[in-house]
N, C-alpha and C. Protein backbone atom coordinates (compact mmCIF):
# COMPACT_ATOMS: atom_id res chain seq x y z
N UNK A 1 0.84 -1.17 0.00
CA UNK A 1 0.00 0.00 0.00
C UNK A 1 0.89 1.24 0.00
N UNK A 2 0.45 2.21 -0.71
CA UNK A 2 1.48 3.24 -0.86
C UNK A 2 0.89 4.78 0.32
N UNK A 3 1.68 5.12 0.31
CA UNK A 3 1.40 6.28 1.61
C UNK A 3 2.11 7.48 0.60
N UNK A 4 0.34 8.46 0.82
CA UNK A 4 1.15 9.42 0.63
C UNK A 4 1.47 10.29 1.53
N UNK A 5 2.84 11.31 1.83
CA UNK A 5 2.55 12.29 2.84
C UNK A 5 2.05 13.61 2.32
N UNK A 6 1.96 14.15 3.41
CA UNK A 6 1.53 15.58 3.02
C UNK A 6 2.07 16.23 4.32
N UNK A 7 2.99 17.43 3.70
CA UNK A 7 3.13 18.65 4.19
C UNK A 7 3.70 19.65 3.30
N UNK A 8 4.05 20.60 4.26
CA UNK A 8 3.93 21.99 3.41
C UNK A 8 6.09 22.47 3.84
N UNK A 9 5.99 22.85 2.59
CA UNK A 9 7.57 23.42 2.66
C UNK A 9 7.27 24.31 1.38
N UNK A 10 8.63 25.37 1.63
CA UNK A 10 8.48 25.89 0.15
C UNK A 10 8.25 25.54 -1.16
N UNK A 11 7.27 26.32 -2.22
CA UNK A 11 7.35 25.55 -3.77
C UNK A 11 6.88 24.01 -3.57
N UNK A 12 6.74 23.08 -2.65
CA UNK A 12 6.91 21.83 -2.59
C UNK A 12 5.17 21.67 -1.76
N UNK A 13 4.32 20.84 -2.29
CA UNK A 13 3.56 20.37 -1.86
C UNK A 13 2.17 20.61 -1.72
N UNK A 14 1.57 20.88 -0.79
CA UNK A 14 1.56 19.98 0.11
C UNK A 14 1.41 18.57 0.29
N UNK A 15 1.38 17.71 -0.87
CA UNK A 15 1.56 16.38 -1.44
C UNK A 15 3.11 16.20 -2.18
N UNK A 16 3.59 15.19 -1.16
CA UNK A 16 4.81 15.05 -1.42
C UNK A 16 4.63 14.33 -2.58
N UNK A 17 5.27 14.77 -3.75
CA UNK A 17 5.13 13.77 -4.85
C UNK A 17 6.90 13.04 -5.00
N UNK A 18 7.12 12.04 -5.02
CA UNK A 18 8.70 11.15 -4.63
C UNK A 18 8.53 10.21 -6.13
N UNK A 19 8.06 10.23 -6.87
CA UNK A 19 7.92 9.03 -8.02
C UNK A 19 8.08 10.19 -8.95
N UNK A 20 9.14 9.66 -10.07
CA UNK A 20 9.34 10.92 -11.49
C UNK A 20 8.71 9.99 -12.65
N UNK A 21 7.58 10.11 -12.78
CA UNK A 21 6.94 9.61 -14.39
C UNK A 21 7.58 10.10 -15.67
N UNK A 22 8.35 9.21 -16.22
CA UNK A 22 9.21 9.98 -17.67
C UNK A 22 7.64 9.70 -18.58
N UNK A 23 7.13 9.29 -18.42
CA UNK A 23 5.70 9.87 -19.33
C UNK A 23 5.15 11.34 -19.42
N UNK A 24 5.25 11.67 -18.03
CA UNK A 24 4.49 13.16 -17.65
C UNK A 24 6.16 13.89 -17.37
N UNK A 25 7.19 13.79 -17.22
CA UNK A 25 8.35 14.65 -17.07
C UNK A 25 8.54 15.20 -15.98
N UNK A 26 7.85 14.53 -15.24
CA UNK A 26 7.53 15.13 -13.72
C UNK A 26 7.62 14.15 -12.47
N UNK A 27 7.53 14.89 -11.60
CA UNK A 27 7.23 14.26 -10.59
C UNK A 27 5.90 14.40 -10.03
N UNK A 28 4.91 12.18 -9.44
CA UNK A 28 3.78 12.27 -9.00
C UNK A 28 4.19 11.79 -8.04
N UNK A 29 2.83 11.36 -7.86
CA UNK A 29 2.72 10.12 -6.04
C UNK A 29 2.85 8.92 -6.60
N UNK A 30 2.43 8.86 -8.01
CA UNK A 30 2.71 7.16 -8.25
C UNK A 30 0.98 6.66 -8.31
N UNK A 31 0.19 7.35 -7.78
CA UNK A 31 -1.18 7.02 -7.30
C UNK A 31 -1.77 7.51 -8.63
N UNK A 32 -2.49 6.85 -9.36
CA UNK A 32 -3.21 7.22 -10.61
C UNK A 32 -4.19 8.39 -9.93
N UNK A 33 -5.33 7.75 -8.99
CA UNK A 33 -6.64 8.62 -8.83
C UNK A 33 -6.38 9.78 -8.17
N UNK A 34 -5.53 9.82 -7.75
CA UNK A 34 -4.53 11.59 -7.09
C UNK A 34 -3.78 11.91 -8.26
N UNK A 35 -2.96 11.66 -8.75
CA UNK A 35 -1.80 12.36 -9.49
C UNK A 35 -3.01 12.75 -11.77
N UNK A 36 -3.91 12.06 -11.53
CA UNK A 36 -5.36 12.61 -12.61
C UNK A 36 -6.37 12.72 -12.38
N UNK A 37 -6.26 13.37 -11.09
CA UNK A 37 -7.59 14.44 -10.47
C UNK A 37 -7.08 15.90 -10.62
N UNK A 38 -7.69 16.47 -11.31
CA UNK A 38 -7.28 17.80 -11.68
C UNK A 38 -7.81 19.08 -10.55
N UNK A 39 -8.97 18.76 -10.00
CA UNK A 39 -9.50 19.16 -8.78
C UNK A 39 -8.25 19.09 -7.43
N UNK A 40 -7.93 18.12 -7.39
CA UNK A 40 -6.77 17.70 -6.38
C UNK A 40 -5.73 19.15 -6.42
N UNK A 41 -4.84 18.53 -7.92
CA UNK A 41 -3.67 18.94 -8.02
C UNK A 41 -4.18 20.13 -8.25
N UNK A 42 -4.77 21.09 -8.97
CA UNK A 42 -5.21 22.66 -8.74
C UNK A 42 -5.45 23.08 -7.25
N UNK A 43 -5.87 22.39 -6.39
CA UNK A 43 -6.02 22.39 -4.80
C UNK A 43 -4.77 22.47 -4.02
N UNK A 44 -3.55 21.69 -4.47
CA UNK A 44 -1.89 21.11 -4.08
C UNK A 44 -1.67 22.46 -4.53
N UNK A 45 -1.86 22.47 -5.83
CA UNK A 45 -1.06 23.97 -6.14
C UNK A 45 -1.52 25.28 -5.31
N UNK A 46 -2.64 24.95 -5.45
CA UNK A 46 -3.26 26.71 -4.74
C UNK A 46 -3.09 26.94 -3.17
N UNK A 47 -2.60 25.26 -2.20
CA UNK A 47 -1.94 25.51 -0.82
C UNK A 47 -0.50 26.26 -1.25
N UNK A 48 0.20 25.41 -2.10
CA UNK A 48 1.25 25.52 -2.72
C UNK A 48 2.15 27.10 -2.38
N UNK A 49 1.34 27.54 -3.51
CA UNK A 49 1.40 29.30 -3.53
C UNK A 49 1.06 29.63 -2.58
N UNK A 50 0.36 29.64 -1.86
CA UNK A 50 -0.17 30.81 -0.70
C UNK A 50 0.59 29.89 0.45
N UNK A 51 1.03 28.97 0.64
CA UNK A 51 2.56 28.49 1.75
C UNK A 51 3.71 29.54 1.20
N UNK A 52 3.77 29.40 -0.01
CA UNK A 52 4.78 29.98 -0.30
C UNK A 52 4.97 31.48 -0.07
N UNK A 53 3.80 32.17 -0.10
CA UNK A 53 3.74 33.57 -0.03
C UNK A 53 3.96 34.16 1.17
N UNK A 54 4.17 32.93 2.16
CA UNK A 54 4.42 33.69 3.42
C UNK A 54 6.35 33.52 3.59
N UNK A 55 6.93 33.51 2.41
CA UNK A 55 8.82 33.89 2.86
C UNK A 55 8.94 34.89 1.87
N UNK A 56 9.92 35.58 2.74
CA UNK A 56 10.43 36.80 1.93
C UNK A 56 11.61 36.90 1.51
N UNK A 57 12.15 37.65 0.77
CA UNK A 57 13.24 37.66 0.17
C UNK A 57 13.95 38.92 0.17
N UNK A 58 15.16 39.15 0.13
CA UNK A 58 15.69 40.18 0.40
C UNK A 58 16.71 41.05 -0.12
N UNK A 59 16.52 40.12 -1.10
CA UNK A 59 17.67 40.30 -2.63
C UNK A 59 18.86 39.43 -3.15
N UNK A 60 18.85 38.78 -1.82
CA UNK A 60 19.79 37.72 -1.97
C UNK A 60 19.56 36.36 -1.61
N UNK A 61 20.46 35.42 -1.69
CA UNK A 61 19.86 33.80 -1.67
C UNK A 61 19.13 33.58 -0.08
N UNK A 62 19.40 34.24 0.83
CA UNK A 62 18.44 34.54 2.07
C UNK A 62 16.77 34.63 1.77
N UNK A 63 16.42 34.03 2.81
CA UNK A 63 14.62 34.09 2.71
C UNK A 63 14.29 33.65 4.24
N UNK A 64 13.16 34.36 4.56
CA UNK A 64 12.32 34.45 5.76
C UNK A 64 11.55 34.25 5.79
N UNK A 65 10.52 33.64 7.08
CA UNK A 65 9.35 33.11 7.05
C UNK A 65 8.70 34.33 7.35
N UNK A 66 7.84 34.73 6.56
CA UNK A 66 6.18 36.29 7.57
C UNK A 66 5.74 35.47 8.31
N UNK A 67 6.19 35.56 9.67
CA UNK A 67 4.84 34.94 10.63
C UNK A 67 3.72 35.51 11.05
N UNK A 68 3.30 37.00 10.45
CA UNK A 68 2.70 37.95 10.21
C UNK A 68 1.73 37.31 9.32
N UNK A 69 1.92 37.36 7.96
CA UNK A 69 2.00 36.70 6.95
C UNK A 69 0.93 35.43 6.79
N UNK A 70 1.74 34.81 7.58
CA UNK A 70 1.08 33.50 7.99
C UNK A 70 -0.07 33.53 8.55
N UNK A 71 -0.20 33.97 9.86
CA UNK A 71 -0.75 34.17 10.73
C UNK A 71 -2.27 34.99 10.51
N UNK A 72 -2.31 35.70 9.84
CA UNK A 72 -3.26 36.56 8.97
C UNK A 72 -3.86 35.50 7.50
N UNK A 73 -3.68 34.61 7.02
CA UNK A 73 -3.57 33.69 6.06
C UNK A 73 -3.49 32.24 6.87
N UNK A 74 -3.93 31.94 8.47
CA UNK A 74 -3.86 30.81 8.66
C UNK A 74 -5.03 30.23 8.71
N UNK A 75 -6.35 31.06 8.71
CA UNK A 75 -7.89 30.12 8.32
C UNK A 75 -7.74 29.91 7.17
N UNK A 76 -7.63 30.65 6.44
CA UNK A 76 -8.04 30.19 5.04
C UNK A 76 -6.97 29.06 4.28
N UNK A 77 -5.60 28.79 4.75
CA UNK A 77 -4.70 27.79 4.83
C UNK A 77 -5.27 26.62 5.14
N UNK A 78 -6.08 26.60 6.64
CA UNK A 78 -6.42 25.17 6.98
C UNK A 78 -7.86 24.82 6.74
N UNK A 79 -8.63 25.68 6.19
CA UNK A 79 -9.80 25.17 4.57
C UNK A 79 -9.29 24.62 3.88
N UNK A 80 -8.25 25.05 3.42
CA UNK A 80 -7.79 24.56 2.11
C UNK A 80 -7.10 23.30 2.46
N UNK A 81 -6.67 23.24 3.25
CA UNK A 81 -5.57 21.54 3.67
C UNK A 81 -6.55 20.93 4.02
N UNK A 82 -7.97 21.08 4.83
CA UNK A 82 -8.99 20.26 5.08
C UNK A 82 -9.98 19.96 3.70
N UNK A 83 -10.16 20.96 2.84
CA UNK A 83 -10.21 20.53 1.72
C UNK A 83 -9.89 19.27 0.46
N UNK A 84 -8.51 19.53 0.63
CA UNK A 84 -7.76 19.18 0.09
C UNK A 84 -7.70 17.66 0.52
N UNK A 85 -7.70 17.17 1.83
CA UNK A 85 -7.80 16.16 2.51
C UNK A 85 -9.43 15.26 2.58
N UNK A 86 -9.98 15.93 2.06
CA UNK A 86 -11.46 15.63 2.19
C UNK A 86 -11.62 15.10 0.82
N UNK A 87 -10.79 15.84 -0.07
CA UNK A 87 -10.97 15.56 -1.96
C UNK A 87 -10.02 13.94 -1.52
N UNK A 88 -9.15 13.45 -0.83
CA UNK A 88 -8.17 13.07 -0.97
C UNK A 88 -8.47 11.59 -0.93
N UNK A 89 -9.74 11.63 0.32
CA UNK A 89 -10.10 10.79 1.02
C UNK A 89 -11.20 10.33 -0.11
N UNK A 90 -11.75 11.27 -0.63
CA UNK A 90 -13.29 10.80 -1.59
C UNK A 90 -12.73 10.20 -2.46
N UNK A 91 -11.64 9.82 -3.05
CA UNK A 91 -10.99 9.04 -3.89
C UNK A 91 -10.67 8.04 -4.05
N UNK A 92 -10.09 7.43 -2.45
CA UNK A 92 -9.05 7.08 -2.25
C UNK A 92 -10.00 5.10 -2.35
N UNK A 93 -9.40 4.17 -2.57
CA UNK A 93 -10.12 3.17 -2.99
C UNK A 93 -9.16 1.96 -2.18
N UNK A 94 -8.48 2.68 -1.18
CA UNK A 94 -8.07 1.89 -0.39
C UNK A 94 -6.60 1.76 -0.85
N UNK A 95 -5.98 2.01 -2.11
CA UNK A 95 -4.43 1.64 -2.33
C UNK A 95 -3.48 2.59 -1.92
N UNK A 96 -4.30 3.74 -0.92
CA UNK A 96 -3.09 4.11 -0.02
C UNK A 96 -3.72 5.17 1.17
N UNK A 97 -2.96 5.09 2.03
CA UNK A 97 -2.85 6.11 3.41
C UNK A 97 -1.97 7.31 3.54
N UNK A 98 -3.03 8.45 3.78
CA UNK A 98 -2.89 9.02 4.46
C UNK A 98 -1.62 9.99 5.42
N UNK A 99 -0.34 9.95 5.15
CA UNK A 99 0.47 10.51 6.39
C UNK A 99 0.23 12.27 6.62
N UNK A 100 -0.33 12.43 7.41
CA UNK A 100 -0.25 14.19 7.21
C UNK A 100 0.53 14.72 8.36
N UNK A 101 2.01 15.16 8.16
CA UNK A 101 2.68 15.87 8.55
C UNK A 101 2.68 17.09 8.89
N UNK A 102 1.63 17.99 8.49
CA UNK A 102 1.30 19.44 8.14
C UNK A 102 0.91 19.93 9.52
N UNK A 103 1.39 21.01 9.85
CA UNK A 103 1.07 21.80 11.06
C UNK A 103 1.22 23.15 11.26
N UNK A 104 -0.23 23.72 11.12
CA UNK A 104 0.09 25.34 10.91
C UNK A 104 0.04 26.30 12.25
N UNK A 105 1.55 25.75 13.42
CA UNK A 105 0.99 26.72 14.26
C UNK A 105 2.17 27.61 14.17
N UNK A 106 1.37 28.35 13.49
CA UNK A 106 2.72 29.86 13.76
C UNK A 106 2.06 31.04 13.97
């Protein structure tokens, strides 16, 4: 049974995708009914960006977390990961679990 995780880091996630399909040139989960649900992955992406929007940059290879940022952007973050988890689950046909790593307390 394959596990997927989920959390949130920069640019990356919140579905860890670890399998590179040279079909698609990319990297999935390996999971057909997640990785061609387009609902899903528009959902992955749109935590995606708005995780991401909370580091800043400063002109140089340095970057910071807004815990400001965050913090102001943390309901509507954990809609979207409960969302996202809810699409995840309505799918899921038993060939994999669940790990959710994700924790938005800042």
């Amino acid at each position: 049974m394959k596990t997927i995780k989920l959390e949130l880091d920069f640019m990356i996630g919140p579905i860890v995708k670890d399998v590179f399909s040279i079909s698609k040139g990319t990297l999935v989960t390996g999971v057909p009914q997640v990785d061609e649900n387009e609902a899903i992955n528009k959902l992955n992406d749109r935590i995606s960006s708005l995780y991401s929007s909370f580091y800043d940059f400063d002109g140089t290879s340095a970057c910071s977390f807004n815990y400001q940022r965050a913090a102001e952007n943390k309901n509507s973050l954990n809609e979207l990961i409960s969302d996202l988890i809810h699409k995840l689950n309505a799918v899921n046909d038993g060939s994999y679990v669940l790990d959710n790593k994700i924790n938005v307390d800042f």
